[in-house]
N, C-alpha and C. Protein backbone atom coordinates (compact mmCIF):
# COMPACT_ATOMS: atom_id res chain seq x y z
N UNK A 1 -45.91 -4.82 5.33
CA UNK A 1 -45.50 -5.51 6.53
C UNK A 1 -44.03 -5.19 6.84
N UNK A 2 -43.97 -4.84 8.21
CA UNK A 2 -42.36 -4.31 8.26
C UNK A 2 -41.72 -5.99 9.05
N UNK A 3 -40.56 -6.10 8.80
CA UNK A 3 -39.66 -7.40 9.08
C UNK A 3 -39.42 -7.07 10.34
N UNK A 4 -39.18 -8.40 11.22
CA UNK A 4 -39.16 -8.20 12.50
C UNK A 4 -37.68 -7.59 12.76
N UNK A 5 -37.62 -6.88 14.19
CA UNK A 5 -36.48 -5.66 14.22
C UNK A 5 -34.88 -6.45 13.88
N UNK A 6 -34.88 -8.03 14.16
CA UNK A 6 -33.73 -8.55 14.07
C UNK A 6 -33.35 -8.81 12.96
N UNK A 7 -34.33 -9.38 12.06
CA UNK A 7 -34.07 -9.58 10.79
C UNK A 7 -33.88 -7.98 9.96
N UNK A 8 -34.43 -7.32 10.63
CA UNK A 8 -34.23 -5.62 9.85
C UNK A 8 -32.64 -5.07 9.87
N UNK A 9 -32.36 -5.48 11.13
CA UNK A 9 -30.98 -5.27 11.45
C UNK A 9 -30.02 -5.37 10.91
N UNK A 10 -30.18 -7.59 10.06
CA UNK A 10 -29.16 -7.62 9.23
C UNK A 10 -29.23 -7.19 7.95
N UNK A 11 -30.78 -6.76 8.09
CA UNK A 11 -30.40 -6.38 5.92
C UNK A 11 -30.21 -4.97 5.75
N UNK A 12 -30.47 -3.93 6.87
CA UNK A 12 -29.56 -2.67 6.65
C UNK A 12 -28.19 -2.83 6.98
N UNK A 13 -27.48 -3.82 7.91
CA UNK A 13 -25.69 -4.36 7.38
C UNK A 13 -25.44 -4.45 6.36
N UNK A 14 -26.16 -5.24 5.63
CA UNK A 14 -25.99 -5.95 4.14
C UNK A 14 -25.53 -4.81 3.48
N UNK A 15 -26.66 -3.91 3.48
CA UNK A 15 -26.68 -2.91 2.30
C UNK A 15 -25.66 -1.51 2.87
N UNK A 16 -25.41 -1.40 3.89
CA UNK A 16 -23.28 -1.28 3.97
C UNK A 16 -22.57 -1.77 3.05
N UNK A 17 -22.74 -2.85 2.57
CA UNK A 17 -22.08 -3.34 1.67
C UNK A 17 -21.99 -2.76 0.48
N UNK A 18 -20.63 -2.55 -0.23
CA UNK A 18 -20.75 -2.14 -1.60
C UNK A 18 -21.73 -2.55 -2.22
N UNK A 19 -22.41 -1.82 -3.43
CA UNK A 19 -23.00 -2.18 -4.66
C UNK A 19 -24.47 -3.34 -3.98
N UNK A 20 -24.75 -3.00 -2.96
CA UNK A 20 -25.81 -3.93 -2.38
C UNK A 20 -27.15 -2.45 -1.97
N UNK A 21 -28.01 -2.84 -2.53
CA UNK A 21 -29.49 -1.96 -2.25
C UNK A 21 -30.07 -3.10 -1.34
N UNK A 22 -31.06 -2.29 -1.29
CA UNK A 22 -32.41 -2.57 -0.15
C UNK A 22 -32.50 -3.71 -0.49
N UNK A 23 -33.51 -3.92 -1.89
CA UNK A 23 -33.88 -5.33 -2.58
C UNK A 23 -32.96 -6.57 -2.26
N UNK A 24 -31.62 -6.61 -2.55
CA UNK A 24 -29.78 -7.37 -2.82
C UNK A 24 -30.54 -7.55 -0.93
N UNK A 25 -30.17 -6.53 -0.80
CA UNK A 25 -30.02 -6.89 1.30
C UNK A 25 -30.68 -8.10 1.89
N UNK A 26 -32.29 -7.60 1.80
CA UNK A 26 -33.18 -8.28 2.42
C UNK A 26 -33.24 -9.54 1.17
N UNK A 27 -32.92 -9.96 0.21
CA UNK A 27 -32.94 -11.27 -0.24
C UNK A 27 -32.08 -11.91 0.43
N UNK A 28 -30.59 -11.37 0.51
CA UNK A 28 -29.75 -12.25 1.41
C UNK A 28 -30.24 -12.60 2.52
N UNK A 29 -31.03 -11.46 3.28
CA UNK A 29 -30.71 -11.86 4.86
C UNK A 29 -32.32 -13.09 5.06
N UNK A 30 -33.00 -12.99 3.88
CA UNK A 30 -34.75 -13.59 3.95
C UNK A 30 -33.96 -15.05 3.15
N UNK A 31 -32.93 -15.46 2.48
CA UNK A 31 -32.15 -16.38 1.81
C UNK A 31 -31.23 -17.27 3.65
N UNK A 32 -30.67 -16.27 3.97
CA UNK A 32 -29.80 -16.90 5.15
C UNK A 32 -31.19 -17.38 6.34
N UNK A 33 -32.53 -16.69 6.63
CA UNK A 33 -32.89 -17.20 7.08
C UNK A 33 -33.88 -18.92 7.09
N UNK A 34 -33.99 -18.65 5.97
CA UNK A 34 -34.51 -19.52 5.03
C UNK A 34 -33.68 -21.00 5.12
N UNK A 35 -32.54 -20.81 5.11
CA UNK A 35 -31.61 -21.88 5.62
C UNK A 35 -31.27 -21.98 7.01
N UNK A 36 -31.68 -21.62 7.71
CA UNK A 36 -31.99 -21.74 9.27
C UNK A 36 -30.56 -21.25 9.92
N UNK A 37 -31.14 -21.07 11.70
CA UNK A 37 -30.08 -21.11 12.21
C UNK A 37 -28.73 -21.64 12.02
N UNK A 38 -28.21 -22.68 11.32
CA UNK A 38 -27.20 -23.20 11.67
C UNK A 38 -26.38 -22.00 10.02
N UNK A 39 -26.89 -21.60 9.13
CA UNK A 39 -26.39 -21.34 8.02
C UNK A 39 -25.89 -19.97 8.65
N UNK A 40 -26.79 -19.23 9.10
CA UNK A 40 -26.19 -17.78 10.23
C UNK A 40 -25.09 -17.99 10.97
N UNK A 41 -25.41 -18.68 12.36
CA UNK A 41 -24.73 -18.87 12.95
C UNK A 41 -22.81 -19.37 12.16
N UNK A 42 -22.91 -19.75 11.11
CA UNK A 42 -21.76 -20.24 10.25
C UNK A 42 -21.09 -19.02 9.64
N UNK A 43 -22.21 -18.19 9.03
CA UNK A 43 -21.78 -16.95 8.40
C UNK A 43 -20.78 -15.99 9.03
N UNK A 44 -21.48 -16.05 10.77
CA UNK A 44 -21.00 -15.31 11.93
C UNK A 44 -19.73 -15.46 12.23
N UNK A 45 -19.19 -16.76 12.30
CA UNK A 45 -18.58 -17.47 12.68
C UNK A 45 -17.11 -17.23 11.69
N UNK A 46 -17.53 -17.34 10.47
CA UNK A 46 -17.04 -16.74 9.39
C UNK A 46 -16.24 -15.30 9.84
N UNK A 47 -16.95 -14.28 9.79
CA UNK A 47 -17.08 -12.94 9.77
C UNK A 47 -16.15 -13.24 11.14
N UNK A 48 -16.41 -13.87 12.38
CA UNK A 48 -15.46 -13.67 13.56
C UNK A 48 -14.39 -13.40 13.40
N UNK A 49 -13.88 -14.94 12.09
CA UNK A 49 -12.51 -15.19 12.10
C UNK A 49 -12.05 -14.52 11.48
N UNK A 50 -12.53 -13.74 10.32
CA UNK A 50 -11.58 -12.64 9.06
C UNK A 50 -11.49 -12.22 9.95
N UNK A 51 -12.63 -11.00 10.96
CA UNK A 51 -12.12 -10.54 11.62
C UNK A 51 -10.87 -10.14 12.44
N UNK A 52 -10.59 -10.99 13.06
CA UNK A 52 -9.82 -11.56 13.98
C UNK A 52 -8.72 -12.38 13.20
N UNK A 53 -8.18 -12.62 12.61
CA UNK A 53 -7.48 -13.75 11.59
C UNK A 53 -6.86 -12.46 10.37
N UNK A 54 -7.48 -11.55 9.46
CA UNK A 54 -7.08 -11.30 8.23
C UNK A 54 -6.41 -9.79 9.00
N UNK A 55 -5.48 -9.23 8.48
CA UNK A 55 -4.90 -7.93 8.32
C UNK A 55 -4.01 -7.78 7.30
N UNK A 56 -3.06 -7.07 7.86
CA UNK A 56 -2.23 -6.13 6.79
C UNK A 56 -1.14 -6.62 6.57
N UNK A 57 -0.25 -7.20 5.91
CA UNK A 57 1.04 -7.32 5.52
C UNK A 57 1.93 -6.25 6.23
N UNK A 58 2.85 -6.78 6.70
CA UNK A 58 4.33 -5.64 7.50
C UNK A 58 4.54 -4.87 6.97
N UNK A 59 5.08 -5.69 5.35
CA UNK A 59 5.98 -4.95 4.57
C UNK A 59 5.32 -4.22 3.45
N UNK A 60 4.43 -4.89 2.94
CA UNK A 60 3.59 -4.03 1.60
C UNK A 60 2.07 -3.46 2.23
N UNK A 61 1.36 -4.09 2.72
CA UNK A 61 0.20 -3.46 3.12
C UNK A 61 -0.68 -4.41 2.77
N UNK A 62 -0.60 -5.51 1.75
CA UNK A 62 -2.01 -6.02 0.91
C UNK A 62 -2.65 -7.18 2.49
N UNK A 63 -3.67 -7.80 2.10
CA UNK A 63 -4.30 -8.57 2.63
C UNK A 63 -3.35 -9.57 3.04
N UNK A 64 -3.50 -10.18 4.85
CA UNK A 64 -2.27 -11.34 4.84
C UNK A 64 -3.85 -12.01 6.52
N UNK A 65 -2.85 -13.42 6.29
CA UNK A 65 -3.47 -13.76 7.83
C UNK A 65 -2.28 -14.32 8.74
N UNK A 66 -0.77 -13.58 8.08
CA UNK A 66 0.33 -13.93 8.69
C UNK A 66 0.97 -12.67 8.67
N UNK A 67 2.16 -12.30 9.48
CA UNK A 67 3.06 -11.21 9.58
C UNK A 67 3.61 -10.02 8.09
N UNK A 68 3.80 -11.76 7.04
CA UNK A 68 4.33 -11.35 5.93
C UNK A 68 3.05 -12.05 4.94
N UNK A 69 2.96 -11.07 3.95
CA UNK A 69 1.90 -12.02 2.58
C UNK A 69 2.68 -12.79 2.13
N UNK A 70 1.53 -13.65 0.93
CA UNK A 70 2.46 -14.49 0.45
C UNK A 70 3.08 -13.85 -1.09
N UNK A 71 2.87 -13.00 -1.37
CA UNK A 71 3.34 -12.30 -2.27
C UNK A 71 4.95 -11.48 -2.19
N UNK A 72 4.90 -11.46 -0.76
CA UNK A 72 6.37 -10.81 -0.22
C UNK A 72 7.17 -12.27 0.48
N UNK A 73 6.61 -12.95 0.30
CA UNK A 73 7.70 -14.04 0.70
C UNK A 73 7.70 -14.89 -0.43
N UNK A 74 6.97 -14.69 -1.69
CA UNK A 74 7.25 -15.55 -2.89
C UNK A 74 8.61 -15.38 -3.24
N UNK A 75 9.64 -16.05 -2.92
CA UNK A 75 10.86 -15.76 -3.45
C UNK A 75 10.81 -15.66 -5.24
N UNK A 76 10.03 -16.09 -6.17
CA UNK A 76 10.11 -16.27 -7.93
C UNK A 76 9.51 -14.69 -8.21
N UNK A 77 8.92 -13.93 -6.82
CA UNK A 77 8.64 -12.83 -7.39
C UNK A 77 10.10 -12.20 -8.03
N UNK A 78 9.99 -10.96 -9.07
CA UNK A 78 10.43 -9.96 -9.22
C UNK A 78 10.77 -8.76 -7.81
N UNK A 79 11.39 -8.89 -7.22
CA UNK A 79 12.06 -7.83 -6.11
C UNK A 79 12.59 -6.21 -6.70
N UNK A 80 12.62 -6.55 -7.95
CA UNK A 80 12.99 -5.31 -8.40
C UNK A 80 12.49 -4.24 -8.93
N UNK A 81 10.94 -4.76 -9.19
CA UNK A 81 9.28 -4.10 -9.29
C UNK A 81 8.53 -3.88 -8.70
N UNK A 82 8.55 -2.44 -8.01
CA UNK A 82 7.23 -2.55 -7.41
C UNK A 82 5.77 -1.48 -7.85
N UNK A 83 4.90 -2.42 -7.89
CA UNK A 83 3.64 -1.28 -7.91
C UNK A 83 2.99 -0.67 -7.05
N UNK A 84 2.87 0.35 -7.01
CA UNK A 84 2.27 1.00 -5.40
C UNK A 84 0.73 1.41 -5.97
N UNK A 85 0.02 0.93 -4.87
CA UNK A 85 -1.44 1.14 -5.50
C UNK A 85 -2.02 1.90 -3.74
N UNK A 86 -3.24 2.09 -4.06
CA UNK A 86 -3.80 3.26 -3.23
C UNK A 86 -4.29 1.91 -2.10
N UNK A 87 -5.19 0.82 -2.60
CA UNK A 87 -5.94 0.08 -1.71
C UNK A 87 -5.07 -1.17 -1.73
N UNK A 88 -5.47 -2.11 -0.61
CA UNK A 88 -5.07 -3.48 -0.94
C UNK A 88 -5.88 -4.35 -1.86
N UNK A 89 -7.23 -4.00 -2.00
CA UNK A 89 -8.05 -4.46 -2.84
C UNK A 89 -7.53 -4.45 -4.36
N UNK A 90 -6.59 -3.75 -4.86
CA UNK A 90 -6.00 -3.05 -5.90
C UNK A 90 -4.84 -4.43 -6.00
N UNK A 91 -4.25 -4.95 -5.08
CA UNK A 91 -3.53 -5.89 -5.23
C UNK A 91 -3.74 -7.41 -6.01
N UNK A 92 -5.93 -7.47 -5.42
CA UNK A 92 -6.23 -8.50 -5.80
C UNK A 92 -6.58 -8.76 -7.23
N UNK A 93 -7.11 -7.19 -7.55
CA UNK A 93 -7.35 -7.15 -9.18
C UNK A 93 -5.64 -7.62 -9.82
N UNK A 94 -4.75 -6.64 -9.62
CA UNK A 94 -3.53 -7.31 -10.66
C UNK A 94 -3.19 -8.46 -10.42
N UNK A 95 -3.58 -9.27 -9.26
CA UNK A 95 -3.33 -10.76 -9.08
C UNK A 95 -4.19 -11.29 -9.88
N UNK A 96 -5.32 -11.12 -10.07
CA UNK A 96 -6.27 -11.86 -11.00
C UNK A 96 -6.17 -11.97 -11.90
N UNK A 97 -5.27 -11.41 -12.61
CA UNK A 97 -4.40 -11.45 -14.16
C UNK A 97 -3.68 -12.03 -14.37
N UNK A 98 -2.94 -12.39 -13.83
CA UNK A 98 -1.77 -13.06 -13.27
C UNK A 98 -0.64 -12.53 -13.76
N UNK A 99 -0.52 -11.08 -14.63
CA UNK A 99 0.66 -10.62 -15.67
C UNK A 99 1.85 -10.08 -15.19
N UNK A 100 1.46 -9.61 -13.65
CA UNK A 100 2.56 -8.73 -13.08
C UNK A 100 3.12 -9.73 -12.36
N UNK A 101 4.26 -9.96 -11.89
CA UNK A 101 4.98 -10.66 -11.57
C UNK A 101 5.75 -10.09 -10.52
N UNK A 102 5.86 -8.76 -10.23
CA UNK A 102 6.59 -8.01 -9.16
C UNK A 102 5.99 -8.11 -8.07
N UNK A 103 6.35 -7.17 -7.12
CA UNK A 103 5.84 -6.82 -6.11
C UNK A 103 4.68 -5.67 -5.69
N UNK A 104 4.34 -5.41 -4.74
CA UNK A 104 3.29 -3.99 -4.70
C UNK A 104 3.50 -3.80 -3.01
N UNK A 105 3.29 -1.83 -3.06
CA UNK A 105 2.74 -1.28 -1.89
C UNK A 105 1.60 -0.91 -1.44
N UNK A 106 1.15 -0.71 -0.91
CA UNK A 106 -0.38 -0.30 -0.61
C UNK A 106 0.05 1.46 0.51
N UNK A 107 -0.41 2.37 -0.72
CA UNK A 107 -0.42 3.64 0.09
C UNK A 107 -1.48 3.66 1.70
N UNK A 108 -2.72 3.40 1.04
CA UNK A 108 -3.51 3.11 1.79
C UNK A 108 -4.72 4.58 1.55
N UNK A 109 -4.42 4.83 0.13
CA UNK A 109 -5.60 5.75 0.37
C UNK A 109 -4.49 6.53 -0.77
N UNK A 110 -5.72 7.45 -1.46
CA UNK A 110 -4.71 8.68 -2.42
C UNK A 110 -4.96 10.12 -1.54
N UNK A 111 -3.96 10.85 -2.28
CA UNK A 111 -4.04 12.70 -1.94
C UNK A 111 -5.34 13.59 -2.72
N UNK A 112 -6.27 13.85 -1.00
CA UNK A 112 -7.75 14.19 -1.59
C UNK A 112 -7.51 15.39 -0.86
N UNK A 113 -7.16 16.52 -1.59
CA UNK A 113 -7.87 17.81 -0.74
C UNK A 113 -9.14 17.92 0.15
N UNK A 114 -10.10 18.00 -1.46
CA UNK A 114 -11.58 17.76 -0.82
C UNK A 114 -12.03 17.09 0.35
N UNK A 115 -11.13 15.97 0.11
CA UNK A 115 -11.68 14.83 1.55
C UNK A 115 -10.39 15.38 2.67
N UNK A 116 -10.05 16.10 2.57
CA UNK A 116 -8.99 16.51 3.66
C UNK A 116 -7.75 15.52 4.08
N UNK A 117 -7.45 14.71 3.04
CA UNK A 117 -6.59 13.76 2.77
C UNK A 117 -5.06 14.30 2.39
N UNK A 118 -4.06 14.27 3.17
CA UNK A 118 -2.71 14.80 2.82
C UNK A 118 -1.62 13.70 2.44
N UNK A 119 -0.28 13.77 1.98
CA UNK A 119 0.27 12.77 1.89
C UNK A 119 0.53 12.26 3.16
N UNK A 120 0.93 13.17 4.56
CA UNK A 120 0.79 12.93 5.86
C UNK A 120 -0.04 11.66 5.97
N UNK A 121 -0.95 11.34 5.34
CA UNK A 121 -2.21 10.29 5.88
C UNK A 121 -1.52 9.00 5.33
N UNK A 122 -1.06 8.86 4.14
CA UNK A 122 -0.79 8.37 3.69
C UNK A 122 0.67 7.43 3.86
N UNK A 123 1.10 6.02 3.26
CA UNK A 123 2.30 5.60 3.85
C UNK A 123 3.92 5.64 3.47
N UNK A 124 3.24 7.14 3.09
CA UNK A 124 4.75 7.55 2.22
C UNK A 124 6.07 7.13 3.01
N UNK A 125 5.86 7.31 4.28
CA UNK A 125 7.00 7.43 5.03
C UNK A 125 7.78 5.80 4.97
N UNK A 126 6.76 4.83 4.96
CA UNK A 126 7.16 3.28 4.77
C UNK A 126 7.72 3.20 3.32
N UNK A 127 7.02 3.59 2.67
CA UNK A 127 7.46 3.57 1.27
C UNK A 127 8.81 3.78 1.18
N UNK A 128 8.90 5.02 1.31
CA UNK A 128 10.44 5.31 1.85
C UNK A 128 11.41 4.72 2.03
N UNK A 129 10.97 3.99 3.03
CA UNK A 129 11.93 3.27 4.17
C UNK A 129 12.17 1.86 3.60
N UNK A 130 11.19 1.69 2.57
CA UNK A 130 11.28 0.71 1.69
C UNK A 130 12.06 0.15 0.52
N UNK A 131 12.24 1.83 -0.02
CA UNK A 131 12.95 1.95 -1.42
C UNK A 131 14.41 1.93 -0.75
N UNK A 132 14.81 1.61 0.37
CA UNK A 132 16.44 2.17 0.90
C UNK A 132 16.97 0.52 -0.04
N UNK A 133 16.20 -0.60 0.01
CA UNK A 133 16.78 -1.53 -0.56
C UNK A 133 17.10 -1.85 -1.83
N UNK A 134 18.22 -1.20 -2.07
CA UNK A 134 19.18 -1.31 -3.42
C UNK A 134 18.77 -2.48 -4.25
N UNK A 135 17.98 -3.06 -3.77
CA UNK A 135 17.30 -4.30 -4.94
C UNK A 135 16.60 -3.35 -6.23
N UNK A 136 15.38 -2.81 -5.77
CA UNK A 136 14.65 -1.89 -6.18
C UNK A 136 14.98 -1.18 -7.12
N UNK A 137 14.08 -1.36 -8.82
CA UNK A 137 14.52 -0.40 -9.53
C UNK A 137 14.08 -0.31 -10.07
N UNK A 138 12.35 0.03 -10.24
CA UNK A 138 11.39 0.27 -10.78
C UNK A 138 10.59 0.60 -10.03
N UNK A 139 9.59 1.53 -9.81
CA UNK A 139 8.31 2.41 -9.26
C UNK A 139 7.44 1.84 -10.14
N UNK A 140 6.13 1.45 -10.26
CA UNK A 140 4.97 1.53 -11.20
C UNK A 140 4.02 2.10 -10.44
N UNK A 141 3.73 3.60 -10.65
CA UNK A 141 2.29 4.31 -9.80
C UNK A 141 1.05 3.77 -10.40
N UNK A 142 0.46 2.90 -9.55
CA UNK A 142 -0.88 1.96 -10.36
C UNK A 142 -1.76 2.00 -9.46
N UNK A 143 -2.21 3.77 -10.12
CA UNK A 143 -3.04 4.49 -9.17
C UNK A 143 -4.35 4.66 -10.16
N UNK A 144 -5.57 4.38 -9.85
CA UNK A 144 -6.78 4.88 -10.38
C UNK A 144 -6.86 6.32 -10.95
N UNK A 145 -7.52 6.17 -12.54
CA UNK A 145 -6.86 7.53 -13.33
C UNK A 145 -7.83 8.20 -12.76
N UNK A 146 -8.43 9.03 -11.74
CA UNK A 146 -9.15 10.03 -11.51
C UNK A 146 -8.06 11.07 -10.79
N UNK A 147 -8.87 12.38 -10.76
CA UNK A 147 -8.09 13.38 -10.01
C UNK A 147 -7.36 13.13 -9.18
N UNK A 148 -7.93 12.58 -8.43
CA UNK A 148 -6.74 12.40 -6.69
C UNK A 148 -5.53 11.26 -7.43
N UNK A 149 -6.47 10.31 -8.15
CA UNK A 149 -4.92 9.24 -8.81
C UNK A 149 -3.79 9.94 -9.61
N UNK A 150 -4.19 11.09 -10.31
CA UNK A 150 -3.90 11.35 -11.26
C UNK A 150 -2.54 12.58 -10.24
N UNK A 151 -3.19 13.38 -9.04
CA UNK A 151 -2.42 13.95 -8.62
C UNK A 151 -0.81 13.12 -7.53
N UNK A 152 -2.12 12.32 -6.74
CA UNK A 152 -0.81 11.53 -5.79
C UNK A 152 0.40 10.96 -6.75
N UNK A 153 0.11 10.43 -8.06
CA UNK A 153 0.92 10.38 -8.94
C UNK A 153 1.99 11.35 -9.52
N UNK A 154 1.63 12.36 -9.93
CA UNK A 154 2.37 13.67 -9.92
C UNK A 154 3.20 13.80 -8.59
N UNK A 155 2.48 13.88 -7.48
CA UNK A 155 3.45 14.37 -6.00
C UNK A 155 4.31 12.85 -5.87
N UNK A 156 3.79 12.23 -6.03
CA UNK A 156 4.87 10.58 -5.91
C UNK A 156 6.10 10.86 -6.63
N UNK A 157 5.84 10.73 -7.92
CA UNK A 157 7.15 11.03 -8.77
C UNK A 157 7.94 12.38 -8.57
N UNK A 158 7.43 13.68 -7.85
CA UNK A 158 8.39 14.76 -7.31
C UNK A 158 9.41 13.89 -6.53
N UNK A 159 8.45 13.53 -5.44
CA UNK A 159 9.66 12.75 -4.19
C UNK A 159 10.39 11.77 -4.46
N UNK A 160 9.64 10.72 -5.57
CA UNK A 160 10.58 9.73 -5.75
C UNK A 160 11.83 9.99 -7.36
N UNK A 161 11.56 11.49 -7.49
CA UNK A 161 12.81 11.70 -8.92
C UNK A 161 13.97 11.99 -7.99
N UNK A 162 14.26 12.32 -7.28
CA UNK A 162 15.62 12.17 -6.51
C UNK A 162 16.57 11.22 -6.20
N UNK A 163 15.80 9.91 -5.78
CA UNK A 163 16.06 8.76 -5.52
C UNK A 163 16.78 8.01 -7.25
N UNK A 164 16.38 8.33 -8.31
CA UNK A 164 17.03 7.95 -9.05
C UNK A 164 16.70 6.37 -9.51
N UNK A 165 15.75 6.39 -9.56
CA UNK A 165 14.65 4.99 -9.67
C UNK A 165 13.73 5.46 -11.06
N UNK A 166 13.66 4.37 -11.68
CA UNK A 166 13.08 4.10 -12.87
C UNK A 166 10.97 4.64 -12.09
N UNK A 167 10.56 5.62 -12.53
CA UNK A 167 9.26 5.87 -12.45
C UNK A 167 8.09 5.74 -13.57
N UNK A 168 7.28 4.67 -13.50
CA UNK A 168 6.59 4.80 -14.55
C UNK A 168 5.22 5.08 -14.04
N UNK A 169 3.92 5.09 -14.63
CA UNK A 169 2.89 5.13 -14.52
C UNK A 169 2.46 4.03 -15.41
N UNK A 170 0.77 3.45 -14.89
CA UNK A 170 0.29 2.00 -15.84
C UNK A 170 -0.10 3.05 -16.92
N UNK A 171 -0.15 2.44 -17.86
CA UNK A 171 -1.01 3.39 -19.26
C UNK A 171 -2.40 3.31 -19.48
N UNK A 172 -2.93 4.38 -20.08
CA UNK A 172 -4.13 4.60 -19.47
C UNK A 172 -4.90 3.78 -20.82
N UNK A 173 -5.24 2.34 -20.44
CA UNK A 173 -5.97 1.67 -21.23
C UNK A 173 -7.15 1.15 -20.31
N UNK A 174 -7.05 2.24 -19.05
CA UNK A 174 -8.15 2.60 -18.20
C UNK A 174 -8.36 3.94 -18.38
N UNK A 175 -9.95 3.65 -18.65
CA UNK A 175 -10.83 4.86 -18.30
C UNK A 175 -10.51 5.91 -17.66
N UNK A 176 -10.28 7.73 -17.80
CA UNK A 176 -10.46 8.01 -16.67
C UNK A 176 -11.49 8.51 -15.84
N UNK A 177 -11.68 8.33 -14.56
CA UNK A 177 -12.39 8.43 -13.55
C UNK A 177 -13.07 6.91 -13.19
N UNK A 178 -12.26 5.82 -13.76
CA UNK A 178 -12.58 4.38 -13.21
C UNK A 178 -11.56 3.99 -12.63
N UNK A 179 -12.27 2.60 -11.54
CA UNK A 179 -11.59 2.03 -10.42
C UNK A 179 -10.88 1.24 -10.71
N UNK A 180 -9.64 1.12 -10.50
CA UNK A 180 -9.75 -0.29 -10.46
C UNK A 180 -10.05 -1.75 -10.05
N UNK A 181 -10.48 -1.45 -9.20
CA UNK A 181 -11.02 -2.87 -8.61
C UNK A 181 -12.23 -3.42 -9.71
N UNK A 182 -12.56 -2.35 -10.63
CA UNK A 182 -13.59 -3.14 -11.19
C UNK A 182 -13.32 -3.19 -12.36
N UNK A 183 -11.75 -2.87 -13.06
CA UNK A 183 -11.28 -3.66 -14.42
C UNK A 183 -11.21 -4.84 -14.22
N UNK A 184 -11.66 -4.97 -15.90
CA UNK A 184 -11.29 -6.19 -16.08
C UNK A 184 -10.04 -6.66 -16.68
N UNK A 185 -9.48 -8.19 -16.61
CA UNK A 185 -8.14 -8.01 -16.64
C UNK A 185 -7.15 -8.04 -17.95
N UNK A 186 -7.87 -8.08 -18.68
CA UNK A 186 -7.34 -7.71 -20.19
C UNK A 186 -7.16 -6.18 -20.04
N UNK A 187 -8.20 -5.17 -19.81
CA UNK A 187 -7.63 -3.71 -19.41
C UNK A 187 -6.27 -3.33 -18.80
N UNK A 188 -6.59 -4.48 -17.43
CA UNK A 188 -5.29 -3.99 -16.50
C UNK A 188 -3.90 -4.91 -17.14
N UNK A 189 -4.09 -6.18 -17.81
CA UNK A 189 -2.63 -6.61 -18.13
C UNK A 189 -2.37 -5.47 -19.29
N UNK A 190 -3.15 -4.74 -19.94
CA UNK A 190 -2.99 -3.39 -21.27
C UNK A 190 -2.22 -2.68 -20.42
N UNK A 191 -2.80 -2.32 -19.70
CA UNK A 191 -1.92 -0.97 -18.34
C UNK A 191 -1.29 -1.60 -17.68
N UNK A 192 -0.87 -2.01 -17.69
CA UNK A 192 0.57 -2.63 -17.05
C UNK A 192 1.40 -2.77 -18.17
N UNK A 193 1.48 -3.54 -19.33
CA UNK A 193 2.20 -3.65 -20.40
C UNK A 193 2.53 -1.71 -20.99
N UNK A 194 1.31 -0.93 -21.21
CA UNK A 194 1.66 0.27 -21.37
C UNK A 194 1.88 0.95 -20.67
N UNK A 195 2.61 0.75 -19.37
CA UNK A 195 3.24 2.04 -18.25
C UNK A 195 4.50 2.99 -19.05
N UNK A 196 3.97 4.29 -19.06
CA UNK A 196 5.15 5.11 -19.38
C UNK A 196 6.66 6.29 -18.13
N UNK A 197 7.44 6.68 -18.32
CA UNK A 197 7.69 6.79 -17.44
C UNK A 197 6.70 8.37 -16.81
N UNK A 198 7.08 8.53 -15.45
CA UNK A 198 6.45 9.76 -14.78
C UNK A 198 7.91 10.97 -14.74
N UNK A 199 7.43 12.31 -14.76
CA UNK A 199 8.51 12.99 -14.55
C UNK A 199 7.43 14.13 -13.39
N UNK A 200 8.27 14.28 -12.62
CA UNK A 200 8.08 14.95 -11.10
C UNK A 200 7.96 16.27 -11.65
C-alpha cells in the first residue's frame, strides 16, 4: 500500500535528515500523524521560527538568535583562546563538555579540492580581521582529523605563523577520518587537553 501523496511528502523530508532512513522517516511522520493535527501543525510552527529566529553569530559564526552569541558576550570566557572549527555544529560538541572555556570561530566549511572547495570559500578573511585584537594569543585548529581537516590545518598555520600567535592543533585522541560532532566528550576534553603546537 503506498501512503497518501501528503503524508509521502513528509517522510521523504524526514529522511533529508541526517542518519534518518526510510523506516526512522515514515515512523516519525505515521507517529506525528497519529497525534493529530494540532501536534503537526506545532512542529511547523516550530520549524517557522528556527527558521526565521536562529542564524549566525557576527563575530564567531556559531548558532545565535541575536546579533552576538552568548558565548561571545560571556564576559568569564577566556578572550585569549580561540578554537576555530570548520562547522558551528562543532561548537556544540565542545560546549557539551564543558572543558574549553575560550572562545571559537566557525570557518564554515574545510579546504576540499575534490569538492572544489578553496580557502576563498572559506572565512579566512574574518578570521583575519579577527586576530587584529591584541587580546588574542592562542589559535587551537579543532578541525576533524580527516584529509581536508588535516590539510586546512597545515594551510591555517602557514598564514597564521607570521602573525606570531601561539598555534596549536587538538591532539589526536580522535580517530582519524572521524567527526566531530559525533565524539564523545571524554575524547574531545582528551583533544583539547592534548593540543600540540602546528608549524606552517
Amino acid at each position: 500500500m503506498n501512503l497518501p501523496a501528503p503524508l509521502q511528502a513528509v517522510v521523504e523530508a524526514f529522511q533529508k535528515l541526517p542518519g534518518v532512513g526510510a523506516k526512522s522517516a515514515q515512523r516519525m511522520a505515521l507517529h506525528l500523524l497519529k497525534e493529530g493535527p494540532q501536534s503537526m501543525d506545532h512542529l511547523g510552527n516550530l520549524l517557522t521560527q528556527a527558521a526565521h529566529r536562529v542564524g549566525f553569530c557576527e563575530r564567531c559564526g556559531a548558532f545565535t538568535d541575536q546579533p552576538a552569541c552568548s558565548i561571545c558576550r560571556d564576559p568569564k570566557r577566556d578572550a585569549t583562546v580561540i578554537a576555530v572549527v570548520a562547522e558551528a555544529s562543532n561548537v556544540l560538541s565542545f560546549e557539551r563538555n564543558g572543558h574549553f572555556h575560550g572562545r571559537y570561530f566557525v570557518l564554515g566549511g574545510l579546504i576540499s579540492p575534490l569538492r572544489g572547495v578553496g580557502p576563498d570559500q572559506l572565512k579566512i578573511r574574518e578570521l583575519l580581521k579577527l586576530l587584529e585584537d591584541h587580546e588574542i594569543q592562542e589559535i587551537i585548529l579543532a578541525l576533524n582529523p580527516t584529509m581536508d581537516g588535516e590539510s586546512t590545518a597545515a594551510w591555517l598555520a602557514r598564514v597564521l605563523e607570521p602573525l606570531g600567535l601561539k598555534v596549536t592543533r587538538i591532539g589526536m585522541g580522535l580517530p582519524v577520518g572521524s567527526d566531530l560532532e559525533y565524539a564523545d566528550d571524554l575524547t574531545l576534553s582528551r583533544a583539547m587537553e592534548g593540543r600540540r603546537p602546528v608549524k606552517g
